[in-house]
PDB file of N, CA and C in Angstrom:
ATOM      1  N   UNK A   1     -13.211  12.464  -6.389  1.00  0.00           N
ATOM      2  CA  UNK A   1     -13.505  13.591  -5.534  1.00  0.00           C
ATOM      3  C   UNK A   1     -14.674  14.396  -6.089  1.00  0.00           C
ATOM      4  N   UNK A   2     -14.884  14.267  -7.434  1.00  0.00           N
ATOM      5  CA  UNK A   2     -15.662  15.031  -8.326  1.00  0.00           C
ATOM      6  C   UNK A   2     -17.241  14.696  -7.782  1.00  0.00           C
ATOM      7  N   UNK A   3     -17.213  13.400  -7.366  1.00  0.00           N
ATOM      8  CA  UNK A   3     -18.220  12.696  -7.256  1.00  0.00           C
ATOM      9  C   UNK A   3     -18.514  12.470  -6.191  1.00  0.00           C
ATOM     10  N   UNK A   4     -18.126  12.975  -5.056  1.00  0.00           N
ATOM     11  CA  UNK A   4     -18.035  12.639  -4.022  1.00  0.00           C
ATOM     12  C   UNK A   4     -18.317  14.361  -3.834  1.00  0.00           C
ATOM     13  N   UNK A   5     -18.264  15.396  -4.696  1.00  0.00           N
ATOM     14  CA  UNK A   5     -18.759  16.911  -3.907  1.00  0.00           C
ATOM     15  C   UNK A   5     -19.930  16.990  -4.574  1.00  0.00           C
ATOM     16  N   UNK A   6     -20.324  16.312  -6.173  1.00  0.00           N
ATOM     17  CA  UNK A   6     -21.300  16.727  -6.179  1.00  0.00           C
ATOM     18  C   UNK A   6     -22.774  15.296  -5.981  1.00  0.00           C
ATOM     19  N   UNK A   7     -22.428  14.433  -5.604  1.00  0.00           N
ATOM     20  CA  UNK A   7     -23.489  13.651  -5.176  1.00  0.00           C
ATOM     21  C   UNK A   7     -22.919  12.822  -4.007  1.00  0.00           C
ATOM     22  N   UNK A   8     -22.221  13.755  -3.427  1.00  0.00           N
ATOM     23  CA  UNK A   8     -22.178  13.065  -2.190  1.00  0.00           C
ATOM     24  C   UNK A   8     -23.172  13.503  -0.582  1.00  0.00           C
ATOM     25  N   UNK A   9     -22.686  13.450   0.439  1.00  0.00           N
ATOM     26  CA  UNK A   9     -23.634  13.238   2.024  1.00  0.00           C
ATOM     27  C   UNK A   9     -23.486  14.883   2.000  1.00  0.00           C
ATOM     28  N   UNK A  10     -24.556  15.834   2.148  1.00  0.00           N
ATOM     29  CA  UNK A  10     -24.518  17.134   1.986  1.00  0.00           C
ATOM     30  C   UNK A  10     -24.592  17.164   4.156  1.00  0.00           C
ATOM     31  N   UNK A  11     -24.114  18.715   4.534  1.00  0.00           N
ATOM     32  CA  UNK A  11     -24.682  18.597   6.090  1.00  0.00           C
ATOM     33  C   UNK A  11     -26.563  17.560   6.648  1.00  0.00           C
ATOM     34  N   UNK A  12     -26.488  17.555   7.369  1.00  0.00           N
ATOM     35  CA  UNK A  12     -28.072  16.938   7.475  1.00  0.00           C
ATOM     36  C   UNK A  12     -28.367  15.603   6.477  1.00  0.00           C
ATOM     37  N   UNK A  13     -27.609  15.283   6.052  1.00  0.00           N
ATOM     38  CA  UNK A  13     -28.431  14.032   5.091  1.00  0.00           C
ATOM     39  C   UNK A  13     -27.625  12.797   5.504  1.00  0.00           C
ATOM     40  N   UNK A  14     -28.402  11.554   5.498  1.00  0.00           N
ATOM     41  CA  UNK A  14     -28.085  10.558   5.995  1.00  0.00           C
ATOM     42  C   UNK A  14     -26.738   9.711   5.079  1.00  0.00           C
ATOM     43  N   UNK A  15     -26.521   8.860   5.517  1.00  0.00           N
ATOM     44  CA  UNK A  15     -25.549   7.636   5.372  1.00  0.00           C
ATOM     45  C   UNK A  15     -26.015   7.126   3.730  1.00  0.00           C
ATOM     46  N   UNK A  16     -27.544   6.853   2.920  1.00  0.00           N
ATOM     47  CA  UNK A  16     -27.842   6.487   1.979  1.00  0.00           C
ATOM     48  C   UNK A  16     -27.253   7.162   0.772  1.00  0.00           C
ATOM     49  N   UNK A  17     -27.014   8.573   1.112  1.00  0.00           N
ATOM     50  CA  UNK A  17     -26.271   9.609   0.013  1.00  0.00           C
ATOM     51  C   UNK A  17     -25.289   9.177  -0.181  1.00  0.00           C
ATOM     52  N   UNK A  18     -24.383   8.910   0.781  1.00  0.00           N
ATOM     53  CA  UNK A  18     -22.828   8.840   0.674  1.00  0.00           C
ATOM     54  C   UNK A  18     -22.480   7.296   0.655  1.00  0.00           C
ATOM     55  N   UNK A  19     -23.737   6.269   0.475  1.00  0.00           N
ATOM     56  CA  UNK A  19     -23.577   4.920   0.156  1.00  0.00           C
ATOM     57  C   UNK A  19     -23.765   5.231  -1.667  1.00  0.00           C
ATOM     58  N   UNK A  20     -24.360   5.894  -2.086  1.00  0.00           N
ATOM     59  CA  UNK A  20     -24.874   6.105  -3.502  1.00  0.00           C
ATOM     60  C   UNK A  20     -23.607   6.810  -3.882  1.00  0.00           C
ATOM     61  N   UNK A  21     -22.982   8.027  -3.149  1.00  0.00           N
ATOM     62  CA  UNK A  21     -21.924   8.211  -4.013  1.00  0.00           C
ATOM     63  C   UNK A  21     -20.835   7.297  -4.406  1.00  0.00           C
ATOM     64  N   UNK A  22     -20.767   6.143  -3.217  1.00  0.00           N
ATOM     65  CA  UNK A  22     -19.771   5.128  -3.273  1.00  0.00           C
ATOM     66  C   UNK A  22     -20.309   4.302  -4.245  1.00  0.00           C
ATOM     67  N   UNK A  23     -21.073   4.164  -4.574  1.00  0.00           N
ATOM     68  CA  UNK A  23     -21.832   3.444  -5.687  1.00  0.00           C
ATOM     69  C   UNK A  23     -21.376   3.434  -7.381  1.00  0.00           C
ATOM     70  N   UNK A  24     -21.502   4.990  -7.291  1.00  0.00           N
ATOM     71  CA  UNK A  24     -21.251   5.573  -8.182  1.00  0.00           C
ATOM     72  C   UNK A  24     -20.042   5.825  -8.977  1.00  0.00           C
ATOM     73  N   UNK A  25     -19.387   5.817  -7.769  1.00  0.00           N
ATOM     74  CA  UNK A  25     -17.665   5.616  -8.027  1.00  0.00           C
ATOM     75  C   UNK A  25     -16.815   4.409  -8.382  1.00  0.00           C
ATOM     76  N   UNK A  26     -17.476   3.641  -7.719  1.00  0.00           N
ATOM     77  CA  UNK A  26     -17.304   1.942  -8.081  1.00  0.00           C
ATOM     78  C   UNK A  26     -17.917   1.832  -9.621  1.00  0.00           C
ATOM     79  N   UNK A  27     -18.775   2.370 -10.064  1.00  0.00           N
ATOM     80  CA  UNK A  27     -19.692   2.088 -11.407  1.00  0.00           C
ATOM     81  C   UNK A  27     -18.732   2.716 -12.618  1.00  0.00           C
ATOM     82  N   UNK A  28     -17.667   4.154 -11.726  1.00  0.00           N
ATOM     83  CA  UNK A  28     -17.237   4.994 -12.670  1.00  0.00           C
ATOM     84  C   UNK A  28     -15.752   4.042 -12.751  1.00  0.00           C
ATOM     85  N   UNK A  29     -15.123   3.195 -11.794  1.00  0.00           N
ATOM     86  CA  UNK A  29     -14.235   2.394 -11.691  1.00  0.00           C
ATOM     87  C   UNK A  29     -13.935   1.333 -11.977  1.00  0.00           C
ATOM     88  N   UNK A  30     -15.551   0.826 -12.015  1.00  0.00           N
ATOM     89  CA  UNK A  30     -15.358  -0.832 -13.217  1.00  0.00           C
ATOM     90  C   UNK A  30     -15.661   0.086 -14.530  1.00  0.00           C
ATOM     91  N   UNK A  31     -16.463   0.873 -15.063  1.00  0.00           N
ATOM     92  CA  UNK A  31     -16.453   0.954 -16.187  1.00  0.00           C
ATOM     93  C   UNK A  31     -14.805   1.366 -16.709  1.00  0.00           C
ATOM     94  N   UNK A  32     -14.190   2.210 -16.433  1.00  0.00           N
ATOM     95  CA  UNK A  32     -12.485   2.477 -16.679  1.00  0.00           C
ATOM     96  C   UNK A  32     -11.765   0.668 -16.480  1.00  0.00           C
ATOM     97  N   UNK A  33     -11.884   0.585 -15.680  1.00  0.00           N
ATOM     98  CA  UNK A  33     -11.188  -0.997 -15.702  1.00  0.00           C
ATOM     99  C   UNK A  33     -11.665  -1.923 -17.023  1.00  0.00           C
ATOM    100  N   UNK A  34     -13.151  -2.215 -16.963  1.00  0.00           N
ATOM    101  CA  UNK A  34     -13.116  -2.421 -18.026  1.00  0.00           C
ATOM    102  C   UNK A  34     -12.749  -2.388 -19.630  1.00  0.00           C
ATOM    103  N   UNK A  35     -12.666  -0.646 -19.762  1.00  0.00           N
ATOM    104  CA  UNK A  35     -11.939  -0.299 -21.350  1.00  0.00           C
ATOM    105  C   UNK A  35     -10.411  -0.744 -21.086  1.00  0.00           C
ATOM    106  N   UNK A  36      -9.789  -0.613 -19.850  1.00  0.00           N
ATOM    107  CA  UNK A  36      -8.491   0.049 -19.986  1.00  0.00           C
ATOM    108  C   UNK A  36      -7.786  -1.332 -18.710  1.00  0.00           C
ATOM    109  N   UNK A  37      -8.413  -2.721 -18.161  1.00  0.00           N
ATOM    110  CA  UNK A  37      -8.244  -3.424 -17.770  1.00  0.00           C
ATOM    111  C   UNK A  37      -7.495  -3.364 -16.356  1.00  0.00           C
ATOM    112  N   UNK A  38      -6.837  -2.435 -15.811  1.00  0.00           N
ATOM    113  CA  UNK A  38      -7.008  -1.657 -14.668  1.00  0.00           C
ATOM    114  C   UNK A  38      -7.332  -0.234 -13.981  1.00  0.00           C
ATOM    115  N   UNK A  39      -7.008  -0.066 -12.885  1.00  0.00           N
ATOM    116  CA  UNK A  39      -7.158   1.447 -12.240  1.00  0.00           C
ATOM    117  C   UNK A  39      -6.012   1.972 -11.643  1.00  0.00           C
ATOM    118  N   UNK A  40      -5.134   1.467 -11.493  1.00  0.00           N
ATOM    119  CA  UNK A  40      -3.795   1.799 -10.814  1.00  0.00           C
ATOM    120  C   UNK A  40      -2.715   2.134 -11.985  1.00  0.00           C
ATOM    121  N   UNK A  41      -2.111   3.086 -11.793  1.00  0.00           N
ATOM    122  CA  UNK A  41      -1.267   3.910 -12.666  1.00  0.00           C
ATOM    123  C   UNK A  41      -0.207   3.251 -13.042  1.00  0.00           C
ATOM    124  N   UNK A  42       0.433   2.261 -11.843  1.00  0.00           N
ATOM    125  CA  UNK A  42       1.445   1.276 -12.311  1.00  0.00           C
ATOM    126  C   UNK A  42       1.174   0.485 -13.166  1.00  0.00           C
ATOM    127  N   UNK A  43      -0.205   0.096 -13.091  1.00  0.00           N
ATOM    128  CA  UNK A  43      -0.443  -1.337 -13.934  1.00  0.00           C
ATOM    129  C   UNK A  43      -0.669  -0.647 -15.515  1.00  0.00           C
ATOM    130  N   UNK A  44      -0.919   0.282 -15.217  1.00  0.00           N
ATOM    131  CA  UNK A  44      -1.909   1.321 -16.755  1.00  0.00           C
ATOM    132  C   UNK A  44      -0.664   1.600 -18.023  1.00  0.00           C
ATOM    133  N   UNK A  45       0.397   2.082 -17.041  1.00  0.00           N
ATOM    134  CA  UNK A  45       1.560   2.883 -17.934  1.00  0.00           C
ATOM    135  C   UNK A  45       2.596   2.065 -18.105  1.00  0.00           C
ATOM    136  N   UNK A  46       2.845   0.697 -17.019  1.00  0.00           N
ATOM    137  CA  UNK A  46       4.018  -0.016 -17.056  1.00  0.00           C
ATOM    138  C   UNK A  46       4.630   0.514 -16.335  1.00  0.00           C
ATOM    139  N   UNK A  47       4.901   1.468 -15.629  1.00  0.00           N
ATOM    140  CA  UNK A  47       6.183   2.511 -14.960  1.00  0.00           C
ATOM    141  C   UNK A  47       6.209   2.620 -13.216  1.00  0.00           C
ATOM    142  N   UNK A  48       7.064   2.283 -12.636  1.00  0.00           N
ATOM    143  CA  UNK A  48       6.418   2.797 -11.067  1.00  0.00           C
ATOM    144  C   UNK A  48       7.031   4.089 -10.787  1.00  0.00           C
ATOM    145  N   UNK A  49       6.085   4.998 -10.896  1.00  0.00           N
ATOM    146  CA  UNK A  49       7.129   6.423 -10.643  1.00  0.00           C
ATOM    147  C   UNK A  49       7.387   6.924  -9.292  1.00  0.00           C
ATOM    148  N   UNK A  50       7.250   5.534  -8.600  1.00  0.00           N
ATOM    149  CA  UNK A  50       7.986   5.732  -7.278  1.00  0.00           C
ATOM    150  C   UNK A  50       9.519   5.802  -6.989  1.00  0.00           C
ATOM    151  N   UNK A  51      10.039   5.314  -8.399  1.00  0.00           N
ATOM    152  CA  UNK A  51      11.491   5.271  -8.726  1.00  0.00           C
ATOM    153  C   UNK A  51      11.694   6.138  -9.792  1.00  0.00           C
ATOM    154  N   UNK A  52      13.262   6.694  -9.164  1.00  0.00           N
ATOM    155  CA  UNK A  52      13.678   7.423 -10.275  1.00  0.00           C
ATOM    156  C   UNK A  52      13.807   6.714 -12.041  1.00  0.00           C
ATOM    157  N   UNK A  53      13.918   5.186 -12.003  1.00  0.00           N
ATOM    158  CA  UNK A  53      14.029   4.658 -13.057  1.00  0.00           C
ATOM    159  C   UNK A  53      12.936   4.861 -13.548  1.00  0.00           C
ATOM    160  N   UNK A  54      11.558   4.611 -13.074  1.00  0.00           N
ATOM    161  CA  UNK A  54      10.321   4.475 -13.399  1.00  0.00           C
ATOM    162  C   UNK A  54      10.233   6.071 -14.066  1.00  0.00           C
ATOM    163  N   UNK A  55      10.513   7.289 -13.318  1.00  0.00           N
ATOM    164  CA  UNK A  55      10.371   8.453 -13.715  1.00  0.00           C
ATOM    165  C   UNK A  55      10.878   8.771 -15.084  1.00  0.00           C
ATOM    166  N   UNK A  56      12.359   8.267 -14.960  1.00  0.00           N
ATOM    167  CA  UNK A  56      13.206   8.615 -16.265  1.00  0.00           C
ATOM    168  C   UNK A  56      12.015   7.519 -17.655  1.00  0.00           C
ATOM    169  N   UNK A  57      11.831   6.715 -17.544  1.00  0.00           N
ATOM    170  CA  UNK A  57      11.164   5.358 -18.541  1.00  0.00           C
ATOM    171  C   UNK A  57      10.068   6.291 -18.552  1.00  0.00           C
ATOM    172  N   UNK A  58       9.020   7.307 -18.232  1.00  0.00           N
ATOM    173  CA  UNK A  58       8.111   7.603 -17.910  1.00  0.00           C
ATOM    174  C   UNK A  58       8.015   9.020 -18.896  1.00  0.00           C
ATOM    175  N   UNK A  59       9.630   9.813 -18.624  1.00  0.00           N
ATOM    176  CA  UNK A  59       9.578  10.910 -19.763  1.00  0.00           C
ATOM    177  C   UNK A  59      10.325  10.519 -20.391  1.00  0.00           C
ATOM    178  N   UNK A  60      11.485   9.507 -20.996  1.00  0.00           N
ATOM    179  CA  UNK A  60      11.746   9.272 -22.320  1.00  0.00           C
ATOM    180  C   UNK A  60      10.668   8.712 -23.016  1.00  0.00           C
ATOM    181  N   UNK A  61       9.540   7.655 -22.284  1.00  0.00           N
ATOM    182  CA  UNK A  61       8.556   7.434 -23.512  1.00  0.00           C
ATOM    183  C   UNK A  61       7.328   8.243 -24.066  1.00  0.00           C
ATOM    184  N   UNK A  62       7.531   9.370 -23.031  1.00  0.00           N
ATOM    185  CA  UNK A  62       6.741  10.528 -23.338  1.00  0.00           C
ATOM    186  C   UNK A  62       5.035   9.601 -22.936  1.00  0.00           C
ATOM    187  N   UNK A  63       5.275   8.786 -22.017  1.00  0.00           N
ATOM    188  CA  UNK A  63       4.306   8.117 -21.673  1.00  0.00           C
ATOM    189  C   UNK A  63       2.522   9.170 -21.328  1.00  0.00           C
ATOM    190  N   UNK A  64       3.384  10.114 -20.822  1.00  0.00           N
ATOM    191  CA  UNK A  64       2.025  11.679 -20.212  1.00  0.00           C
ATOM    192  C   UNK A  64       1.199  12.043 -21.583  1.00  0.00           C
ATOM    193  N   UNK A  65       2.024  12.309 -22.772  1.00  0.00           N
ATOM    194  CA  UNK A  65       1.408  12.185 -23.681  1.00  0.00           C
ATOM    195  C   UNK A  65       0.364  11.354 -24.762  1.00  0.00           C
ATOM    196  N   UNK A  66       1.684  10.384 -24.705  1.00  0.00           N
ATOM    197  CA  UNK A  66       0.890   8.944 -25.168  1.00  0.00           C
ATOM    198  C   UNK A  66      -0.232   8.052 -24.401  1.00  0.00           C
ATOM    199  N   UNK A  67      -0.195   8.371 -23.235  1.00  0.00           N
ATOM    200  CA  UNK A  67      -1.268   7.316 -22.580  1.00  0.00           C
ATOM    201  C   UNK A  67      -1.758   8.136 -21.822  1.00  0.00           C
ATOM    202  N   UNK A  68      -1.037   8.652 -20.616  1.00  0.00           N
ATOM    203  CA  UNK A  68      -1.859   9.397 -19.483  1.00  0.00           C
ATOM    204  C   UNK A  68      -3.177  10.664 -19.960  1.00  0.00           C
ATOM    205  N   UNK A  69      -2.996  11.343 -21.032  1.00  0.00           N
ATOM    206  CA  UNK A  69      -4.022  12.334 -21.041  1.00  0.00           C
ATOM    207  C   UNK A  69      -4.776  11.571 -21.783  1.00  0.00           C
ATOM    208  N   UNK A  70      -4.770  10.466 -22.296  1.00  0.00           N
ATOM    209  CA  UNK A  70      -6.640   9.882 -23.076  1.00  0.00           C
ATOM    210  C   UNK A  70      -6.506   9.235 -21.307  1.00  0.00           C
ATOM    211  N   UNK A  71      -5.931   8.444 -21.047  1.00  0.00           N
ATOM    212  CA  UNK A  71      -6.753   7.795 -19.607  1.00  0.00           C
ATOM    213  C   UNK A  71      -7.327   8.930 -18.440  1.00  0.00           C
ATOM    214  N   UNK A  72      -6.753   9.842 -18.624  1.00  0.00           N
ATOM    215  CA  UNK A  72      -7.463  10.783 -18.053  1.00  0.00           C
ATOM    216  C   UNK A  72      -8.559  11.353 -18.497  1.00  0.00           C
ATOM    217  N   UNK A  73      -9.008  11.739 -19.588  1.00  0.00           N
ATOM    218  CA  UNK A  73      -9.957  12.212 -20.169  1.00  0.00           C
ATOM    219  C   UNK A  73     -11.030  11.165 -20.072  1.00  0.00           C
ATOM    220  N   UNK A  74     -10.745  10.361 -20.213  1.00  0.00           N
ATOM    221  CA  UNK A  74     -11.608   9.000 -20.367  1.00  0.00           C
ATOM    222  C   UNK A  74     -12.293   8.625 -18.779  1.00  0.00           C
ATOM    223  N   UNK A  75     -11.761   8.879 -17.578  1.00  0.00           N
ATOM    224  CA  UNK A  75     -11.678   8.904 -16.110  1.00  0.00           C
ATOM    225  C   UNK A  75     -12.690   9.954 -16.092  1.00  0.00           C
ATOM    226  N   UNK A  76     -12.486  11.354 -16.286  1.00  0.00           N
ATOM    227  CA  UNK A  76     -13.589  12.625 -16.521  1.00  0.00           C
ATOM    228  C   UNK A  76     -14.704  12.580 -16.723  1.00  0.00           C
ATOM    229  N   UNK A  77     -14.544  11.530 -18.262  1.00  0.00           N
ATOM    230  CA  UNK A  77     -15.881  11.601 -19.166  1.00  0.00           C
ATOM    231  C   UNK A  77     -16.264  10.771 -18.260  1.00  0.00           C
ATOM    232  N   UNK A  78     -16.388  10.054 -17.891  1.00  0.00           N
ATOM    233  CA  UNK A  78     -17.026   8.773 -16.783  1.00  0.00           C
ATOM    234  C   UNK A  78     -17.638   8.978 -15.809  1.00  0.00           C
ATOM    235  N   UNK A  79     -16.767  10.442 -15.201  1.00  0.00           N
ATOM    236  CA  UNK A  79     -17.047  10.939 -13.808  1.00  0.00           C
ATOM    237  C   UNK A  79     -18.220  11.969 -14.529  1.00  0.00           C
ATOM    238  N   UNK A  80     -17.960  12.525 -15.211  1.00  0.00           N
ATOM    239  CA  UNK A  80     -18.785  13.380 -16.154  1.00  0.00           C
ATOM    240  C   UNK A  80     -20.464  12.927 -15.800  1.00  0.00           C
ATOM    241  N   UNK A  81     -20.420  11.721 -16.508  1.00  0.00           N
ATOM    242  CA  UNK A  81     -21.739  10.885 -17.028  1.00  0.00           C
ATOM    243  C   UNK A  81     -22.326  10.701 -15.632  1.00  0.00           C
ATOM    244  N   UNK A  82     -21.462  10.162 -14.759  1.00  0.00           N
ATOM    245  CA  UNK A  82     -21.752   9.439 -13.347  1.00  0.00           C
ATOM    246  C   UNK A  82     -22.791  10.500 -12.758  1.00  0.00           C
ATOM    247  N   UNK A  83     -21.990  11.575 -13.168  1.00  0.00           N
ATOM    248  CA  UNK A  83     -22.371  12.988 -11.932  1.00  0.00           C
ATOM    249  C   UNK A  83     -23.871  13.507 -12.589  1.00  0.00           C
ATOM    250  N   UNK A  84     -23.589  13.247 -14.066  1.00  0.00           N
ATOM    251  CA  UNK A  84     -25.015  14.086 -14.558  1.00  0.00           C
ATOM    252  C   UNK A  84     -26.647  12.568 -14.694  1.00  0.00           C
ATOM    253  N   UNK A  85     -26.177  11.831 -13.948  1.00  0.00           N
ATOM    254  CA  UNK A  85     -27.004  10.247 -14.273  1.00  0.00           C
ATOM    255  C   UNK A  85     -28.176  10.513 -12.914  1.00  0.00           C
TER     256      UNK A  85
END
């Protein structure tokens, strides 16, 4: 979304902007796939927290701590770079 307000299709500007932001996002999405071998949260953490099991497995392994805030930070810094490129 980050990337999509600040280099995305402003009023008046054509279709090429908002092909470049999609660009950009894809660039910020293989690079994360690459370190971290997917993009989907199920595949990332092991957990589907569409289930209560998944939820409970999710805060006994204190998974938010252990994994989710570097994959997040790491998602940022990416979007970070993307936005200032």
């Amino acid at each position: 979304m980050a990337l999509g307000l600040m280099r995305g299709r402003m009023p008046g500007e054509g279709c090429e902007v908002k092909d470049r932001a999609y660009q950009l996002a894809e660039q910020v999405a293989e690079a994360f796939r690459g370190r971290f071998g997917h993009v989907a949260c199920r595949s990332l953490t092991g957990v589907d927290l569409s289930t209560s099991e998944g939820r409970e497995a999710y805060r006994r392994d204190d998974t938010h701590n252990k994994l989710c805030v570097e994959l997040v930070a790491e998602a940022a810094r990416l979007a970070h770079d993307a936005i200032r490129a």
